[in-house]
C-alpha atoms as a PDB file:
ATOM      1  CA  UNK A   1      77.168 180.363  39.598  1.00  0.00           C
ATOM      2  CA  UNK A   2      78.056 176.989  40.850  1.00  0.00           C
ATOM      3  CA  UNK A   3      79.919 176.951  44.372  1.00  0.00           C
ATOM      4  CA  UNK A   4      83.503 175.549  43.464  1.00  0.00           C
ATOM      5  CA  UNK A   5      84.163 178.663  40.832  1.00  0.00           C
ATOM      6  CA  UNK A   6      82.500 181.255  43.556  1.00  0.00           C
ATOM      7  CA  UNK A   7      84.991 180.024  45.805  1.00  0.00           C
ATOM      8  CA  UNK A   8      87.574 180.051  43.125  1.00  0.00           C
ATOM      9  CA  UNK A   9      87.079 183.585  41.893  1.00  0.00           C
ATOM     10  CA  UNK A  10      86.824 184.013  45.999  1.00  0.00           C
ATOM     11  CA  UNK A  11      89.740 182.553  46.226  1.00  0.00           C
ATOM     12  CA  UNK A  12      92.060 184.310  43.307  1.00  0.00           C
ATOM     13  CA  UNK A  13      90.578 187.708  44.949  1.00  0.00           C
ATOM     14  CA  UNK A  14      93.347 187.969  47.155  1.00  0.00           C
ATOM     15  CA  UNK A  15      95.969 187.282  44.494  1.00  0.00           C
ATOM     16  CA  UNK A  16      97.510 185.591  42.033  1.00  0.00           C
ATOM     17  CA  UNK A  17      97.976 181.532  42.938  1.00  0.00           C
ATOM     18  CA  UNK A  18      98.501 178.273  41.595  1.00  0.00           C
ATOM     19  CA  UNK A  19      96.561 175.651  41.268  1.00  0.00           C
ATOM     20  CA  UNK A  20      97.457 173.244  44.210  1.00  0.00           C
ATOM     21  CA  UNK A  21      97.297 176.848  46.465  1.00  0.00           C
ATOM     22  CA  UNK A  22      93.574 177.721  45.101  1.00  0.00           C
ATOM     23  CA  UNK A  23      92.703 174.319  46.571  1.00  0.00           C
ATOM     24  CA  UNK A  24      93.854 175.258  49.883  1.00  0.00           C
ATOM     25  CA  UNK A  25      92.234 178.420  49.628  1.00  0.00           C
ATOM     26  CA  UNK A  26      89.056 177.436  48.734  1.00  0.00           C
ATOM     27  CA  UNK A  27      89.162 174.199  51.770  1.00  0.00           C
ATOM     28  CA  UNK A  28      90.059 177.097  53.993  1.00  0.00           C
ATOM     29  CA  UNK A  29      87.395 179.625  52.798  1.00  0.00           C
ATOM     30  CA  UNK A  30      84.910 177.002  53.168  1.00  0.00           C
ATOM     31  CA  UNK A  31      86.210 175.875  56.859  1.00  0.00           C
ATOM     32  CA  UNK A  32      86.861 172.577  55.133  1.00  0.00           C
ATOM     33  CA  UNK A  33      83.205 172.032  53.419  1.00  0.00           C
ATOM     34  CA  UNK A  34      84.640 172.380  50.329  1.00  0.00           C
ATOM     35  CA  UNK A  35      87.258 169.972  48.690  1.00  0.00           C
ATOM     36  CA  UNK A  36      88.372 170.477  45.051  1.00  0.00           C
ATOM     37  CA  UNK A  37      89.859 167.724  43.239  1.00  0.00           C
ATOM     38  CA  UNK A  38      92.189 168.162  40.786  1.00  0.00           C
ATOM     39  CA  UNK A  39      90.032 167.138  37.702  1.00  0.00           C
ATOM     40  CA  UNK A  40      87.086 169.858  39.241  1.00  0.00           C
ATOM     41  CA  UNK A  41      89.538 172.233  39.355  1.00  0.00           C
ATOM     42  CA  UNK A  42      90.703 172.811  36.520  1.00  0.00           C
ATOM     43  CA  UNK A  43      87.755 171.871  34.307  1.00  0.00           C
ATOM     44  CA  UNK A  44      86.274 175.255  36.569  1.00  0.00           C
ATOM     45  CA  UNK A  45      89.893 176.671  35.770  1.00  0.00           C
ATOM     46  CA  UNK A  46      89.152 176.181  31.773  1.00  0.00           C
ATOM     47  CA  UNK A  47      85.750 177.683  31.950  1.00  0.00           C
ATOM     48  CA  UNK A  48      86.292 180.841  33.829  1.00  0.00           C
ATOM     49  CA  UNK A  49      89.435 180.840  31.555  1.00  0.00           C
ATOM     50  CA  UNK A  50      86.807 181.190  28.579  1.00  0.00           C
ATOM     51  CA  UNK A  51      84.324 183.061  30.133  1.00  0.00           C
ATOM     52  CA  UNK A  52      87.615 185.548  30.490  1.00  0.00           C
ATOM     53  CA  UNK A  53      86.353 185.794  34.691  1.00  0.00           C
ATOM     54  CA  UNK A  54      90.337 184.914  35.118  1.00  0.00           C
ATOM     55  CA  UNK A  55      93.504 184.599  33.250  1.00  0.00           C
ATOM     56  CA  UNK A  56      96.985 183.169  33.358  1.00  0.00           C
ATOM     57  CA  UNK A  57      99.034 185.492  35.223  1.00  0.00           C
ATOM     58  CA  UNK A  58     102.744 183.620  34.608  1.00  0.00           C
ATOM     59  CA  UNK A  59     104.179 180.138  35.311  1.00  0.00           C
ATOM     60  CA  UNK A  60     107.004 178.581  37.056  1.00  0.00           C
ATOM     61  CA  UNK A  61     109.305 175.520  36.971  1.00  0.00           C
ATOM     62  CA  UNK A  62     109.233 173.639  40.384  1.00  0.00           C
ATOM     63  CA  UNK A  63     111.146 170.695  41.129  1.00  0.00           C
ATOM     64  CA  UNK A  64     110.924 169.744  37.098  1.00  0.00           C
ATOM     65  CA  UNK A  65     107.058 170.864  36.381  1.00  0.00           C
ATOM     66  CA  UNK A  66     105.252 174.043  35.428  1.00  0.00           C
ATOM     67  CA  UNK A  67     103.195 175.433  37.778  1.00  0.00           C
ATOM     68  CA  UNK A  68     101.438 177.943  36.070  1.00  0.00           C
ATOM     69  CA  UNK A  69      99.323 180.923  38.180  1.00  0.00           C
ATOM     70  CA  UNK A  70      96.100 182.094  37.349  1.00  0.00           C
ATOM     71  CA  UNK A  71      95.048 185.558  38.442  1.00  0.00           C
ATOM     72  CA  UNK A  72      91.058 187.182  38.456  1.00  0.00           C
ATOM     73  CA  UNK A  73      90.483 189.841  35.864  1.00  0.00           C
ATOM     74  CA  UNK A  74      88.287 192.617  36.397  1.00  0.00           C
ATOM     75  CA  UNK A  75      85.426 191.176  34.239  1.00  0.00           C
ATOM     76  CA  UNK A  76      86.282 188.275  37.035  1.00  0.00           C
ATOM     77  CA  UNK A  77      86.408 190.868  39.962  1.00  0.00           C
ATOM     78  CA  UNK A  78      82.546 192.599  38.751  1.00  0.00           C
ATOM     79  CA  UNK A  79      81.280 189.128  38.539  1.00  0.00           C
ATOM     80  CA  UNK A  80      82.036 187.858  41.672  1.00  0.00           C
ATOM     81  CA  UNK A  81      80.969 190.964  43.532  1.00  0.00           C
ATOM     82  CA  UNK A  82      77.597 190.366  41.622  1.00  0.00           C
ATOM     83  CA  UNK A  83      77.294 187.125  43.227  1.00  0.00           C
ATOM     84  CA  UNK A  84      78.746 187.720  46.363  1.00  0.00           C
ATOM     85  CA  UNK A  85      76.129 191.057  46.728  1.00  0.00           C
ATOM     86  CA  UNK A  86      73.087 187.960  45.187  1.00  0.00           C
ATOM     87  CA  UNK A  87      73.821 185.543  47.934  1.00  0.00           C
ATOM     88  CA  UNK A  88      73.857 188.450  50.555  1.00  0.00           C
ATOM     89  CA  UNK A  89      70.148 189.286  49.688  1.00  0.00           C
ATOM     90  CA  UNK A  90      69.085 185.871  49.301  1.00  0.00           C
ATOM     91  CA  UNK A  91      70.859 184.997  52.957  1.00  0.00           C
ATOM     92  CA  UNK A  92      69.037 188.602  54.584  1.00  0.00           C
ATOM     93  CA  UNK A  93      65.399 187.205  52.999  1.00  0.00           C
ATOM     94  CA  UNK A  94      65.727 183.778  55.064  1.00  0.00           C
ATOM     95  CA  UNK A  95      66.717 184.993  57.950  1.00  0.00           C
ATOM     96  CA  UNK A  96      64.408 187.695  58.001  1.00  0.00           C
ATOM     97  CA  UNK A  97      62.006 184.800  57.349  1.00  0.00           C
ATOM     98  CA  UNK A  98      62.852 182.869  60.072  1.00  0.00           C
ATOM     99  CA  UNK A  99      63.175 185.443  62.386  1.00  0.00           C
ATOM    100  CA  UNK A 100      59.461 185.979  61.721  1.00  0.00           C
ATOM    101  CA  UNK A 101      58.774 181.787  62.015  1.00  0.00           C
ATOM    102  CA  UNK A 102      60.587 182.489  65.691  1.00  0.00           C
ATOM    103  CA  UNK A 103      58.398 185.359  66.926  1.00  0.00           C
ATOM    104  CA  UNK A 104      54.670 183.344  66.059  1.00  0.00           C
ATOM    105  CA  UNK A 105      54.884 182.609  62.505  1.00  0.00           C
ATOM    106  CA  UNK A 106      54.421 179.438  61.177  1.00  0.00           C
ATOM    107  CA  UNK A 107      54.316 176.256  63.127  1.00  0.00           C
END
């Protein structure tokens, strides 16, 4: 899974929001490493649309526009708590790995 829609599905984990807000998540999640544009965000948007990871949970006119809100679904929920438990063993093997390089492994 690429990193933008991990951090989306990371981000629509603690509730329904719209677009412009999953942006701000996903820059705070990320401590600011991570800065969605608009066009990246909802081309992700569309494809965890299809891949039925999230849906449209209602919309809203502001000031004149729709904002519509997009919510994680439980196929969504399972997926990302796949990925989430995927990057935990991959992060335990390297540092396990370079505890070992610390203590006389490789130089």
């Amino acid at each position: 899974m690429q990193e933008p829609s991990f951090l989306i599905l990371t981000a629509l984990a603690a509730g329904p929001q719209h677009g412009y807000g999953v942006i701000a998540d996903v820059a705070r999640i990320s401590d600011g490493q991570v800065r969605l544009r608009a066009g990246t965000l909802y081309a992700a948007l569309d494809r965890l649309r299809e891949e039925k990871l999230i849906t449209e949970d209602r919309e809203e006119i502001v000031d004149g526009r729709v904002r519509r809100y997009y919510r994680l679904t439980g196929d969504g929920a399972a997926r990302l708590a796949a990925e989430a438990e995927r990057m935990r063993r991959h992060a335990t093997a390297a540092a396990t790995r370079l505890r070992a390089l610390g203590s006389g492994g490789a130089a």
